[in-house]
Protein backbone atom coordinates (compact mmCIF):
# COMPACT_ATOMS: atom_id res chain seq x y z
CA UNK A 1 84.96 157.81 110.74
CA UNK A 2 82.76 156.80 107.96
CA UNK A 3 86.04 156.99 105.37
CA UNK A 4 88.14 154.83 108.19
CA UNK A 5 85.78 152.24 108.33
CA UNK A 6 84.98 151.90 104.37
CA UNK A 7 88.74 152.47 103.92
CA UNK A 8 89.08 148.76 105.63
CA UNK A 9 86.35 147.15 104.03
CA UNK A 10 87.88 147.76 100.92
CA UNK A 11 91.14 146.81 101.99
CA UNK A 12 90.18 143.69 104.00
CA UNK A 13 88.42 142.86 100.39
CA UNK A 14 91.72 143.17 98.42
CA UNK A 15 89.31 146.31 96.24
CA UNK A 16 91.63 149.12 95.39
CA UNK A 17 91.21 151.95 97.11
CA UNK A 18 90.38 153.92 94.24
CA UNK A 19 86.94 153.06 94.28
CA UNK A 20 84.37 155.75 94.82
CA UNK A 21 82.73 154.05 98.10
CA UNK A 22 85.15 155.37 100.02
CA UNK A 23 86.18 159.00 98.76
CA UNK A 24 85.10 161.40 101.22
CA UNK A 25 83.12 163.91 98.18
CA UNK A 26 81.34 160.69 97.53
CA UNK A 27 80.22 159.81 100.55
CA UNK A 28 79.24 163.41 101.37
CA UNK A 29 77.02 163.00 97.94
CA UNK A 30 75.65 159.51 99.52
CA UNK A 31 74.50 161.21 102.91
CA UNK A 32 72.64 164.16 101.08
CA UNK A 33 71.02 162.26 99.14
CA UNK A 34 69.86 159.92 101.97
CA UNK A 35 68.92 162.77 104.32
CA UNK A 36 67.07 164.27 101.26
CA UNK A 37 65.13 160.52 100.91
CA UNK A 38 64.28 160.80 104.74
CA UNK A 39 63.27 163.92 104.61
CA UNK A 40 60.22 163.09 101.97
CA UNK A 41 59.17 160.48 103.82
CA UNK A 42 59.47 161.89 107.99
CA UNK A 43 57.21 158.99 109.13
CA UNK A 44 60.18 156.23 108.32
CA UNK A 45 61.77 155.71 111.84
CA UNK A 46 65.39 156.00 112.28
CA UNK A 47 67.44 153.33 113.98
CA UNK A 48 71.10 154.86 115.26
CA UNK A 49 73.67 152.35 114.95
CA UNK A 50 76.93 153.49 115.66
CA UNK A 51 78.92 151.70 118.67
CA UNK A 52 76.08 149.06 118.46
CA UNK A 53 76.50 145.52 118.31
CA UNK A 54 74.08 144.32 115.69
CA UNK A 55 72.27 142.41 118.36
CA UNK A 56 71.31 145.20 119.92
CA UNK A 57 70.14 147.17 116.53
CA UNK A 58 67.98 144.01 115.87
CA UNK A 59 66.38 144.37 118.90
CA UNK A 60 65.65 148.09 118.31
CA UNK A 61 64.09 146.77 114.96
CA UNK A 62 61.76 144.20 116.50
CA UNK A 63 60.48 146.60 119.03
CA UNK A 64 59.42 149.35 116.46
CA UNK A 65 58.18 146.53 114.52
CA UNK A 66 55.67 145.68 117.25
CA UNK A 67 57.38 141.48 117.21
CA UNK A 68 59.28 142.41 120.75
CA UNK A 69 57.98 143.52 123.87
């Protein structure tokens, strides 16, 4: 779903869609690495996103952020 949805940004953006940001070995590299950065630092809180309207991810934010009740 990832490659879909970068697939269209780079299209909607008139890139080619040659660039690396949307080859599926690249984004494979991207998501080690950032469950690799996660992993060294387990008290960083993790905010799921998918299907979410960014209202609703803001909100998360606040809340762990102690500025929303």
């Amino acid at each position: 779903m990832l490659i879909k949805v970068r697939q269209a940004r780079l299209k909607n953006l008139k890139q080619p869609s040659s660039f690396n940001y949307a080859d599926p070995s690249y984004i494979s590299k991207e998501l080690d690495y950032c469950n690799d950065v996660y992993k060294q630092n387990q008290k960083w809180k993790r905010v799921f996103v998918a299907g979410r309207a960014v209202e609703e991810v803001a909100a998360d934010i606040l809340s762990l952020l102690g500025l929303r009740k």
